[in-house]
PDB file of N, CA and C in Angstrom:
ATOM      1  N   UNK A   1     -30.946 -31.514  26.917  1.00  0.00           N
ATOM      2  CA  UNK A   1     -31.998 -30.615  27.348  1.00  0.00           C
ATOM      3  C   UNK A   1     -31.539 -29.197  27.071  1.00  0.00           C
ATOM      4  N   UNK A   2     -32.278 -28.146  26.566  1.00  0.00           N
ATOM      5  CA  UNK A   2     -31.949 -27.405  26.381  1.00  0.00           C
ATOM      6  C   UNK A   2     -32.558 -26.082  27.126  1.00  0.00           C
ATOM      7  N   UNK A   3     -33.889 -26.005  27.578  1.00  0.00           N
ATOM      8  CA  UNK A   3     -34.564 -25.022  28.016  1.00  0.00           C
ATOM      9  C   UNK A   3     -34.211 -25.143  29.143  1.00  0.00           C
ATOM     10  N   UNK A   4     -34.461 -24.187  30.614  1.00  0.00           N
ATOM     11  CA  UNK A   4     -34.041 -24.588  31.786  1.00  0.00           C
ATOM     12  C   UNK A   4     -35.452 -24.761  32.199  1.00  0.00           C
ATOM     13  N   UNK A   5     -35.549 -25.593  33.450  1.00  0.00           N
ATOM     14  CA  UNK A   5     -35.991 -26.517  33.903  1.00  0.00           C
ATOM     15  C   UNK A   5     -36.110 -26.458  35.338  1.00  0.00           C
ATOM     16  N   UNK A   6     -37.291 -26.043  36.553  1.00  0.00           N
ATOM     17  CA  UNK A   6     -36.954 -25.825  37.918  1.00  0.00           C
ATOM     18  C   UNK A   6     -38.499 -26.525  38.411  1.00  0.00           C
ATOM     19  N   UNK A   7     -37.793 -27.849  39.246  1.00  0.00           N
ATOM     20  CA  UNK A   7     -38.860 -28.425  39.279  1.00  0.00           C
ATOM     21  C   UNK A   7     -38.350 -29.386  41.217  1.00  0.00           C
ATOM     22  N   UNK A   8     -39.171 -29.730  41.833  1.00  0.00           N
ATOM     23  CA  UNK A   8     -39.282 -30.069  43.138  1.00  0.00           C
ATOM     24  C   UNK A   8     -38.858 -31.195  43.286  1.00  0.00           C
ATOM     25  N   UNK A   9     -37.915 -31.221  44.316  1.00  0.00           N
ATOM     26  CA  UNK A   9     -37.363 -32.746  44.779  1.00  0.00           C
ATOM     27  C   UNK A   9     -37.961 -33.098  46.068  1.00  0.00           C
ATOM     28  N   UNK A  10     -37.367 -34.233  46.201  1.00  0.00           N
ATOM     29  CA  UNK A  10     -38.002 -35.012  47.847  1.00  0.00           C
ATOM     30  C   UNK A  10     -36.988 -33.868  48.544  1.00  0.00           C
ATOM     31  N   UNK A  11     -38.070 -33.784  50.188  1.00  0.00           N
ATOM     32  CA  UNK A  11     -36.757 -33.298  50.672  1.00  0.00           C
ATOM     33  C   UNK A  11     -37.010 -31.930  51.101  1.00  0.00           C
ATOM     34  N   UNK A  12     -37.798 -31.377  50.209  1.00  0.00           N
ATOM     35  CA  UNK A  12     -38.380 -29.640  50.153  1.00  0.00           C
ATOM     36  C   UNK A  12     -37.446 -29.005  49.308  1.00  0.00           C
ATOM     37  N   UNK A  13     -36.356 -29.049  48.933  1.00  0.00           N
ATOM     38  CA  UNK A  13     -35.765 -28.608  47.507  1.00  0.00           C
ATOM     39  C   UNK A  13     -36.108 -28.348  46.603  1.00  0.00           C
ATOM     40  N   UNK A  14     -35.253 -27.520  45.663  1.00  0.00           N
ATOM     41  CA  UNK A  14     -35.565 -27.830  44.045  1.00  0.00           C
ATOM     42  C   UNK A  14     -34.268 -28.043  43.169  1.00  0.00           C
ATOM     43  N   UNK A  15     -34.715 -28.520  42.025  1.00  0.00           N
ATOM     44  CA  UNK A  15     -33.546 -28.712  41.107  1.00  0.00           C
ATOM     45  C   UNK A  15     -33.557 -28.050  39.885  1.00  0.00           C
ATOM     46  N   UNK A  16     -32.754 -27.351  39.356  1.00  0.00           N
ATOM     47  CA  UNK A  16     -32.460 -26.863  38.077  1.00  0.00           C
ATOM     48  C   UNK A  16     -31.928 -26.653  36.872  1.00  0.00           C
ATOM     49  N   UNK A  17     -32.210 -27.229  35.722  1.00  0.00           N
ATOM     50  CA  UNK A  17     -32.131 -28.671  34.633  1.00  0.00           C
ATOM     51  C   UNK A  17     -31.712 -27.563  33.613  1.00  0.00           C
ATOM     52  N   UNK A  18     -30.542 -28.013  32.796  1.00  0.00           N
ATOM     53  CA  UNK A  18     -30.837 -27.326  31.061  1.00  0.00           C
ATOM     54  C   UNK A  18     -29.892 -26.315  31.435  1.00  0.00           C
ATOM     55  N   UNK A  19     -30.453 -25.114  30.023  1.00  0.00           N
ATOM     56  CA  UNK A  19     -29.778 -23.832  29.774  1.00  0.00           C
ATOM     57  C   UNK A  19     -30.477 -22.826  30.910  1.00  0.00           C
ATOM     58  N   UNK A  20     -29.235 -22.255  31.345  1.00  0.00           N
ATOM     59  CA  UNK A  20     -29.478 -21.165  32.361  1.00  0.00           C
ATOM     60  C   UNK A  20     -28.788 -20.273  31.495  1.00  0.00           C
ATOM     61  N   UNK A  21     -29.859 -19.172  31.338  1.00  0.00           N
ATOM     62  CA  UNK A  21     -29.090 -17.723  30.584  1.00  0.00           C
ATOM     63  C   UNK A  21     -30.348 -17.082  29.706  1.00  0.00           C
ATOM     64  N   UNK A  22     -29.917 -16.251  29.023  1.00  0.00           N
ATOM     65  CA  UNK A  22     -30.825 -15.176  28.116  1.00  0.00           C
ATOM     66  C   UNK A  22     -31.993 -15.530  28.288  1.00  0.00           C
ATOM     67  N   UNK A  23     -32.250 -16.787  27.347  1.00  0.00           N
ATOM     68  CA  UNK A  23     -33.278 -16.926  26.537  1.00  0.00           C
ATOM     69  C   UNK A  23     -34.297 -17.909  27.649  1.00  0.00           C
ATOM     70  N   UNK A  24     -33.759 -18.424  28.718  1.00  0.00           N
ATOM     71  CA  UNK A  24     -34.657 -19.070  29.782  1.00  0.00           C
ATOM     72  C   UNK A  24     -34.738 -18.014  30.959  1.00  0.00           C
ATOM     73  N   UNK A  25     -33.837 -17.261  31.065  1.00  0.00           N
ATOM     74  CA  UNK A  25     -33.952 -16.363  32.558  1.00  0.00           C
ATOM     75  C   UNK A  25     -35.187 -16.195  32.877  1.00  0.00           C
ATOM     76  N   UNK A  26     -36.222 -15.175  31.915  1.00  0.00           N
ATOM     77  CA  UNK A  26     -37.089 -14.446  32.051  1.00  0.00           C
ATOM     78  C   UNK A  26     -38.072 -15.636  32.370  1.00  0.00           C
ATOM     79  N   UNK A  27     -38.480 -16.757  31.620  1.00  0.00           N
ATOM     80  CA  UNK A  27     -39.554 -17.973  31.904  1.00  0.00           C
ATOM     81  C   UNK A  27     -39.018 -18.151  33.865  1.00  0.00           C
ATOM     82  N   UNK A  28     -38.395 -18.434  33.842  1.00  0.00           N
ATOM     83  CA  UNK A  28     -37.708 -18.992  35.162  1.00  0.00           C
ATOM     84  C   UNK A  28     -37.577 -17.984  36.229  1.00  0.00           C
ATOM     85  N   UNK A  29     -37.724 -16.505  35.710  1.00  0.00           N
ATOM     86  CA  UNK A  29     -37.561 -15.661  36.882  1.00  0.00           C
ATOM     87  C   UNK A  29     -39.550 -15.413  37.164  1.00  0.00           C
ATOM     88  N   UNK A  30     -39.966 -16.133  36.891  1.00  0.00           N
ATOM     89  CA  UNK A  30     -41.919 -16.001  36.754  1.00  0.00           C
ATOM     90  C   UNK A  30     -42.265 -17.295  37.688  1.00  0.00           C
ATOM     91  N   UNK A  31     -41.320 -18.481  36.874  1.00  0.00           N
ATOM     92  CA  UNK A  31     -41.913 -19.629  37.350  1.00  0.00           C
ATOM     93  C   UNK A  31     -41.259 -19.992  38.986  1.00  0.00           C
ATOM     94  N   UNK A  32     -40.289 -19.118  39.464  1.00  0.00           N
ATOM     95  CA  UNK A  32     -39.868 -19.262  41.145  1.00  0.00           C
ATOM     96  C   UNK A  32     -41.211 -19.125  41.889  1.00  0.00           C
ATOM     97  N   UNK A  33     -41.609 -18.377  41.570  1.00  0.00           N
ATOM     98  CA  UNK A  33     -42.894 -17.741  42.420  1.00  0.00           C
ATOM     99  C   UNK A  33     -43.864 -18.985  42.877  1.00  0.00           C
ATOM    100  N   UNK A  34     -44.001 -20.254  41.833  1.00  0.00           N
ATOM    101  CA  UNK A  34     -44.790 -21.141  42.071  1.00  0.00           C
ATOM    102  C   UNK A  34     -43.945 -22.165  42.910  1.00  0.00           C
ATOM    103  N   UNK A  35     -42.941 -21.917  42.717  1.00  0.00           N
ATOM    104  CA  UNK A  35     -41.899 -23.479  43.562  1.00  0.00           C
ATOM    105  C   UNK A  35     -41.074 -23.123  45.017  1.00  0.00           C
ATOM    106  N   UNK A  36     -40.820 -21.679  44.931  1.00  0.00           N
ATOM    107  CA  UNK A  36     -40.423 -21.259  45.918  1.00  0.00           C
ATOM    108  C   UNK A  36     -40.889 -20.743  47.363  1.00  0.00           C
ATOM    109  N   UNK A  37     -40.899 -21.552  48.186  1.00  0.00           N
ATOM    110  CA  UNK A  37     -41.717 -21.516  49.569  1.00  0.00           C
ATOM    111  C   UNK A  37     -41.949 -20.045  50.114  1.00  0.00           C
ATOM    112  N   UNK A  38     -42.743 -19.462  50.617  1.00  0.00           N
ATOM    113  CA  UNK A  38     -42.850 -18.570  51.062  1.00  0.00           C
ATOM    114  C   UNK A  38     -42.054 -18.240  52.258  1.00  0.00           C
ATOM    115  N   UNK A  39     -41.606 -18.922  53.129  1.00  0.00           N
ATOM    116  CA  UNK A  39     -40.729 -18.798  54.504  1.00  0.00           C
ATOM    117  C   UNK A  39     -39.625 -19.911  54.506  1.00  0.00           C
ATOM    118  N   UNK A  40     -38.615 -19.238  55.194  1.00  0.00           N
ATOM    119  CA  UNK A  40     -37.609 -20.792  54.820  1.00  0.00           C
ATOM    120  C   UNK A  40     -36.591 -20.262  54.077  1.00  0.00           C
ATOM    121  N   UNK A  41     -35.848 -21.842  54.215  1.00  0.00           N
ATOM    122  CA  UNK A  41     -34.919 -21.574  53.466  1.00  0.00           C
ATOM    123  C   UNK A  41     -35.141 -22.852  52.570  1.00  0.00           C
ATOM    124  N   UNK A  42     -34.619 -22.872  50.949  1.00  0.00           N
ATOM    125  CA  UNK A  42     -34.913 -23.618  50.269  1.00  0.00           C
ATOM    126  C   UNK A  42     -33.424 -24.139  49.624  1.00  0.00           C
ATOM    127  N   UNK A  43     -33.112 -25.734  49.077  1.00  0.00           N
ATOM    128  CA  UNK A  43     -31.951 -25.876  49.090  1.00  0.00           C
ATOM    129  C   UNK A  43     -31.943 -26.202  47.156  1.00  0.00           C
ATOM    130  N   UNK A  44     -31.424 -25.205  46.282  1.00  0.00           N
ATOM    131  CA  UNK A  44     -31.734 -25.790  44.392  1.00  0.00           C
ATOM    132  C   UNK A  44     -30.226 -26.286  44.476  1.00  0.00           C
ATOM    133  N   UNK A  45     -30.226 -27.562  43.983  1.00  0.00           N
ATOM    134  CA  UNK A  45     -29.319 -28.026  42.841  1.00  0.00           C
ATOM    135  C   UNK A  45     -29.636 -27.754  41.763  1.00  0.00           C
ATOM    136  N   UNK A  46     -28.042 -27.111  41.338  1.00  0.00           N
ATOM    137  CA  UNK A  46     -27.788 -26.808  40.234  1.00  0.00           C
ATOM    138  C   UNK A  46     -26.790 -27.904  39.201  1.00  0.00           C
ATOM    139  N   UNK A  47     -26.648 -29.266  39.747  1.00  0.00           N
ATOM    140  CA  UNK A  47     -26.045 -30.512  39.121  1.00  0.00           C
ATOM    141  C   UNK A  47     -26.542 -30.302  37.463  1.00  0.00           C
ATOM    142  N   UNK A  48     -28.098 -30.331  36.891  1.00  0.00           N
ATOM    143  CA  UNK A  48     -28.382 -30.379  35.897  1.00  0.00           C
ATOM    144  C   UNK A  48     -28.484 -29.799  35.342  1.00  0.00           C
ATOM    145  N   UNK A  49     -27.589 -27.955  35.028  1.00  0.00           N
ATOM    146  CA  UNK A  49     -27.351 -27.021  34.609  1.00  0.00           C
ATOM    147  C   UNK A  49     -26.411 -27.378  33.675  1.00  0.00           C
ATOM    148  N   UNK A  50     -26.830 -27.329  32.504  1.00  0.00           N
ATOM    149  CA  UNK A  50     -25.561 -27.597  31.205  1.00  0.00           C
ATOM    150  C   UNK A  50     -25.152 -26.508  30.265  1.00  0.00           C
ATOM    151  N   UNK A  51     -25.705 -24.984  30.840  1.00  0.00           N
ATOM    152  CA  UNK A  51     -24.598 -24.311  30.104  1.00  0.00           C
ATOM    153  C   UNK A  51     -25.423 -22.852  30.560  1.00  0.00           C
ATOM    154  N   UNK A  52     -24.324 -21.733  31.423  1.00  0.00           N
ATOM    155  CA  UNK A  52     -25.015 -20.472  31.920  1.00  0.00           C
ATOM    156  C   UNK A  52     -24.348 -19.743  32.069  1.00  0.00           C
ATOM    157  N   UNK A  53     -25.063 -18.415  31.423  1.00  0.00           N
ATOM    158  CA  UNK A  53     -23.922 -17.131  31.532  1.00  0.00           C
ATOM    159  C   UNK A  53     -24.292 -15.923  32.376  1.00  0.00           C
ATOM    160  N   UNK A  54     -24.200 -14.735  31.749  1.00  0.00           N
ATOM    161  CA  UNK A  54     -24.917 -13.607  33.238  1.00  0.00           C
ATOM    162  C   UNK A  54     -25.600 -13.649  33.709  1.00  0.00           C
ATOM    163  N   UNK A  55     -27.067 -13.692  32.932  1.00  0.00           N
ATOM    164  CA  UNK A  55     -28.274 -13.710  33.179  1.00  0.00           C
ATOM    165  C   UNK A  55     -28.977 -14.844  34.039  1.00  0.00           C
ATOM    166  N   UNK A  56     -27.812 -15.863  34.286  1.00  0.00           N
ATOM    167  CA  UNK A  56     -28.235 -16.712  34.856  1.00  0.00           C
ATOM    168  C   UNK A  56     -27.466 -16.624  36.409  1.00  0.00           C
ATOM    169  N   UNK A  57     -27.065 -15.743  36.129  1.00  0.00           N
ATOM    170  CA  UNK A  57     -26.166 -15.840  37.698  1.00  0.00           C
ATOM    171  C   UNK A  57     -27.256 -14.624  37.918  1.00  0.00           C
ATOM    172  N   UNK A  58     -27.857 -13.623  37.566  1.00  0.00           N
ATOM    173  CA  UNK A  58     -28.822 -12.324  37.429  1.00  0.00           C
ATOM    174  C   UNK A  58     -29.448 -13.267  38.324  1.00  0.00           C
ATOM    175  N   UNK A  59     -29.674 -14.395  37.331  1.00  0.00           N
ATOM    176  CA  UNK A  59     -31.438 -14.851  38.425  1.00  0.00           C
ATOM    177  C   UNK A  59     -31.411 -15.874  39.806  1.00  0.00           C
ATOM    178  N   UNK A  60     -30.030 -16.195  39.462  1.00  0.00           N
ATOM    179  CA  UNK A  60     -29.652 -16.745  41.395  1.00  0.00           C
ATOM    180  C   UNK A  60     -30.031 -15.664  42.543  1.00  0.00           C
ATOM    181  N   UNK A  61     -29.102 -14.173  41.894  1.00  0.00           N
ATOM    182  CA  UNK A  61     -29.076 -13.305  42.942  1.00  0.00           C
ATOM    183  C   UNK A  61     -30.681 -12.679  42.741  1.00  0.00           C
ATOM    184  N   UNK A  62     -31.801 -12.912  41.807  1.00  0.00           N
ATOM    185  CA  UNK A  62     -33.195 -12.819  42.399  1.00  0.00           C
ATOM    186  C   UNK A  62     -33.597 -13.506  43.315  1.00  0.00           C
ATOM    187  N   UNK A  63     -33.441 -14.615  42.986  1.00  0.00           N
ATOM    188  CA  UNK A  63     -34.113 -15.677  43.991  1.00  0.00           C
ATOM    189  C   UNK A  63     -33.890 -15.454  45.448  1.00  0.00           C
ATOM    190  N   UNK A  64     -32.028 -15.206  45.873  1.00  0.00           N
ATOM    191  CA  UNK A  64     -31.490 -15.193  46.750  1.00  0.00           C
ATOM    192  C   UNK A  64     -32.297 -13.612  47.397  1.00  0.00           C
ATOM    193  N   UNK A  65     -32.153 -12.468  46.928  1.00  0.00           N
ATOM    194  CA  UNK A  65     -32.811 -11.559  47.109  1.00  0.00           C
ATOM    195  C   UNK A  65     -34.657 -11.924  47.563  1.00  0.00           C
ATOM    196  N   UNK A  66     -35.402 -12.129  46.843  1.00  0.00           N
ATOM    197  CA  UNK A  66     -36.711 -12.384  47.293  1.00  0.00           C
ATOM    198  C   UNK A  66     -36.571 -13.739  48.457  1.00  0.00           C
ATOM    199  N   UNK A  67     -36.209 -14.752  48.240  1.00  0.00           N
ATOM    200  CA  UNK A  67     -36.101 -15.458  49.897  1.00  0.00           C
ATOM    201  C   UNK A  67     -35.962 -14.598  50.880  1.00  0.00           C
ATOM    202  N   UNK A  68     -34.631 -13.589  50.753  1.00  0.00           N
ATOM    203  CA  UNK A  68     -34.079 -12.843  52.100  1.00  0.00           C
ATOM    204  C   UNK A  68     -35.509 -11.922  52.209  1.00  0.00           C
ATOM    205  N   UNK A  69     -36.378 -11.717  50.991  1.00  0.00           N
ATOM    206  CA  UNK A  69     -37.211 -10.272  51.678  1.00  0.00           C
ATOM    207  C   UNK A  69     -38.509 -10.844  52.281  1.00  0.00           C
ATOM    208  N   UNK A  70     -38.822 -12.200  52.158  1.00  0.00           N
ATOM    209  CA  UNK A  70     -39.547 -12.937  52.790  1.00  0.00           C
ATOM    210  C   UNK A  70     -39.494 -14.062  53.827  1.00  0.00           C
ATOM    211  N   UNK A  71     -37.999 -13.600  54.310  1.00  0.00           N
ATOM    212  CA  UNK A  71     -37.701 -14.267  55.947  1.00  0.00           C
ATOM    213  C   UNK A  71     -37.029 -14.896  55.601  1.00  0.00           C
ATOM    214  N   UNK A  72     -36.672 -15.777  54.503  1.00  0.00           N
ATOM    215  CA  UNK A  72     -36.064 -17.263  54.409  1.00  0.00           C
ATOM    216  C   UNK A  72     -34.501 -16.666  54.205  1.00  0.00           C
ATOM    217  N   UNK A  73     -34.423 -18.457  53.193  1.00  0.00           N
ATOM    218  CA  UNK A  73     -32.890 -18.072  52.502  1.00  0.00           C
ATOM    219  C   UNK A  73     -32.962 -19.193  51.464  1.00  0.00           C
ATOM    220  N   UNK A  74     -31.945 -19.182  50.870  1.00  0.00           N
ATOM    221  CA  UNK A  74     -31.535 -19.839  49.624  1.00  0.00           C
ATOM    222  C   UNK A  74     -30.183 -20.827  49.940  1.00  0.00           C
ATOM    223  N   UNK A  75     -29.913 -21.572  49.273  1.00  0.00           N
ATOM    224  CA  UNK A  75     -28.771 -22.180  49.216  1.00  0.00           C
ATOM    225  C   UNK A  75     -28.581 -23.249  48.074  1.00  0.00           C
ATOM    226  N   UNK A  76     -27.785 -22.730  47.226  1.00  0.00           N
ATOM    227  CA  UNK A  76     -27.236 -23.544  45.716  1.00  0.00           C
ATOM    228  C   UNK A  76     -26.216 -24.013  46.075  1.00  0.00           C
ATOM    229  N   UNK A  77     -26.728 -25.439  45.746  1.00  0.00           N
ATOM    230  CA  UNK A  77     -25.615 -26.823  45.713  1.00  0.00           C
ATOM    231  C   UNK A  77     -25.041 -26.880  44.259  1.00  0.00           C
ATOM    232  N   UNK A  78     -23.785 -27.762  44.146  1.00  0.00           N
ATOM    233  CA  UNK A  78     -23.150 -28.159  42.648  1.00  0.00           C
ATOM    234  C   UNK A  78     -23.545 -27.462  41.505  1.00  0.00           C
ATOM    235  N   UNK A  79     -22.991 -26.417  42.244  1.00  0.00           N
ATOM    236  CA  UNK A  79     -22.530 -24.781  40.949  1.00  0.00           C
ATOM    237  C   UNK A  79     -21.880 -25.616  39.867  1.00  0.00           C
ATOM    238  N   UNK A  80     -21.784 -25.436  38.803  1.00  0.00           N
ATOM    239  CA  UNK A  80     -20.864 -25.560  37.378  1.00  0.00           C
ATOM    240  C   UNK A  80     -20.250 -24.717  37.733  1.00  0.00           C
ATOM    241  N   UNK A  81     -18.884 -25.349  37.673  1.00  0.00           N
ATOM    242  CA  UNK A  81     -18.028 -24.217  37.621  1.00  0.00           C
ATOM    243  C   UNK A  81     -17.780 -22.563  36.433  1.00  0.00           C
ATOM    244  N   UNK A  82     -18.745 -23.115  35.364  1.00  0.00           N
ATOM    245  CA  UNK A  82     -19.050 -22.134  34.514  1.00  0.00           C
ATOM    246  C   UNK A  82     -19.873 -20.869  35.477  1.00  0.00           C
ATOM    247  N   UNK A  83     -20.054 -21.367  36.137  1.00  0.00           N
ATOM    248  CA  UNK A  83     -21.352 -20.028  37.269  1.00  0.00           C
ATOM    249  C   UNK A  83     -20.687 -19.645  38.290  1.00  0.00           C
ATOM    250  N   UNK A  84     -19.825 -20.578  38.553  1.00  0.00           N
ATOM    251  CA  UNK A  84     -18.752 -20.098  39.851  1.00  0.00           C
ATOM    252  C   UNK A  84     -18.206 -19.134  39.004  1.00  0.00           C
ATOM    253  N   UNK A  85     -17.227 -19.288  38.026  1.00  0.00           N
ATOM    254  CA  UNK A  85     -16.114 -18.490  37.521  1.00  0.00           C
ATOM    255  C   UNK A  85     -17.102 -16.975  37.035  1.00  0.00           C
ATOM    256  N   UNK A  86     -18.130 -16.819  36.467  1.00  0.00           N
ATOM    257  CA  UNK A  86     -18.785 -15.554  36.017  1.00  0.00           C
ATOM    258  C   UNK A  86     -19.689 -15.055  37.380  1.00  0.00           C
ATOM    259  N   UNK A  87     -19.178 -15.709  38.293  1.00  0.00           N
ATOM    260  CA  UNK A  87     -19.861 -14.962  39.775  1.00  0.00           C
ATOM    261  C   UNK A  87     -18.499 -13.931  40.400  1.00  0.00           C
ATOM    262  N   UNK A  88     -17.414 -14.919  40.208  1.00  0.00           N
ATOM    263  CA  UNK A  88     -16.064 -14.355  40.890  1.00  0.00           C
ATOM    264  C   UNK A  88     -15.986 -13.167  40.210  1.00  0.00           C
ATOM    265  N   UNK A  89     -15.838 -13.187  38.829  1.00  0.00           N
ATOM    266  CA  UNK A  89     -15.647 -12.175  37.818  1.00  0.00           C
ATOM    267  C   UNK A  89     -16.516 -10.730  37.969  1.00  0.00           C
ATOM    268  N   UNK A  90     -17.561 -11.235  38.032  1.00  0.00           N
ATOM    269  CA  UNK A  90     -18.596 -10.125  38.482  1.00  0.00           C
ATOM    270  C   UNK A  90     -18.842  -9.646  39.557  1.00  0.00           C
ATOM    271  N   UNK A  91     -17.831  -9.907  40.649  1.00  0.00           N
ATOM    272  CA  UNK A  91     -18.135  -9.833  41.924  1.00  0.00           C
ATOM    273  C   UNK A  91     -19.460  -9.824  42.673  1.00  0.00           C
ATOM    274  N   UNK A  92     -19.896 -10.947  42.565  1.00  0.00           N
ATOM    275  CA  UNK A  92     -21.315 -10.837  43.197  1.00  0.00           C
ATOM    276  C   UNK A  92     -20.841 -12.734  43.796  1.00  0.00           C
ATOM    277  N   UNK A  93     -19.890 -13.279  43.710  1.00  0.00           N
ATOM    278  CA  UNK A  93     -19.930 -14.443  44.463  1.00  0.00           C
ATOM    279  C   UNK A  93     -20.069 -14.480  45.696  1.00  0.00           C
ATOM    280  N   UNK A  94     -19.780 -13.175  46.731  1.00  0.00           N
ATOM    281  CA  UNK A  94     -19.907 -13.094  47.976  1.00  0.00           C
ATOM    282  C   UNK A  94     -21.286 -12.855  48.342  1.00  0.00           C
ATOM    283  N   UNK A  95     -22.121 -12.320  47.612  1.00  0.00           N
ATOM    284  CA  UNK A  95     -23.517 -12.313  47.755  1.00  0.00           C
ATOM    285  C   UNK A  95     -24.286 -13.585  47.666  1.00  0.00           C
ATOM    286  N   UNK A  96     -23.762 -14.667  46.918  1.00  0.00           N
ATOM    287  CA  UNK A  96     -24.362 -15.659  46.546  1.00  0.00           C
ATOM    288  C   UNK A  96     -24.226 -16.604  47.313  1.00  0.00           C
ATOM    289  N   UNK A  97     -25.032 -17.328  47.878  1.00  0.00           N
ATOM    290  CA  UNK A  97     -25.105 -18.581  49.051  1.00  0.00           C
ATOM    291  C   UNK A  97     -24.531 -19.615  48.000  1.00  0.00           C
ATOM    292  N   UNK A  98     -23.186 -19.620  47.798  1.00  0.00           N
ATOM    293  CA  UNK A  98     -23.098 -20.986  47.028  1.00  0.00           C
ATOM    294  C   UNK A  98     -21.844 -21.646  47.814  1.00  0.00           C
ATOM    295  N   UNK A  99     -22.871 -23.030  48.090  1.00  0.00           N
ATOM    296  CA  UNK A  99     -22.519 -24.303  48.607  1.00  0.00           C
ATOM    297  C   UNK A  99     -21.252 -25.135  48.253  1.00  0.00           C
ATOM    298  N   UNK A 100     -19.784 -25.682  48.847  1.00  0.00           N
ATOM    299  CA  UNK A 100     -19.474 -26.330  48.174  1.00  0.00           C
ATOM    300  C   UNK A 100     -19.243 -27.818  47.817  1.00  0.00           C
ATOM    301  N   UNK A 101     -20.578 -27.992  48.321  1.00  0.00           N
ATOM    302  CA  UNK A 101     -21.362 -29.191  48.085  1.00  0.00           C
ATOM    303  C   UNK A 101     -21.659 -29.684  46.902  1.00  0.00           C
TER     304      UNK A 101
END
């Protein structure tokens, strides 16, 4: 799979499939708006993430940002460690609700 991919699990979750980065950010920073609950907190696996660089850690800390400005929260399960390591680097891992689940 190559495009990324954010689509609803049992449960009230979501999951997020494919390439996270450049060339999917922008589709995916449009398409939260339809999957992402208005109040709450919402729980994305990131298990089916197969390959992500800034821009994709950019659009965690959107998501995480718009939950917090609409009451909720966020919480990302089974980071790739490819997203862990360019979160540490960039110092924004402490901002990021990531699970180590």
């Amino acid at each position: 799979m190559s495009g990324g991919r954010l689509s609803s699990i049992d449960g009230g979750g979501l999951r997020l499939e494919g390439e996270l980065g450049f060339a999917t950010a922008r589709s995916l920073w449009q398409e939260a708006a339809e999957h992402l609950p208005a109040a709450g907190t919402v729980r994305i696996d990131l298990a089916g993430v197969t390959r992500a660089d800034s821009a994709g850690v950019a659009l965690l800390i959107h998501w995480t940002r718009m939950q917090r400005d609409h009451g909720g929260g966020v919480e990302f399960v089974n980071i790739p460690a490819q997203m862990r390591s360019i979160a540490r680097v960039s110092g924004v891992d402490g901002i990021l609700p990531l699970s180590d689940q």
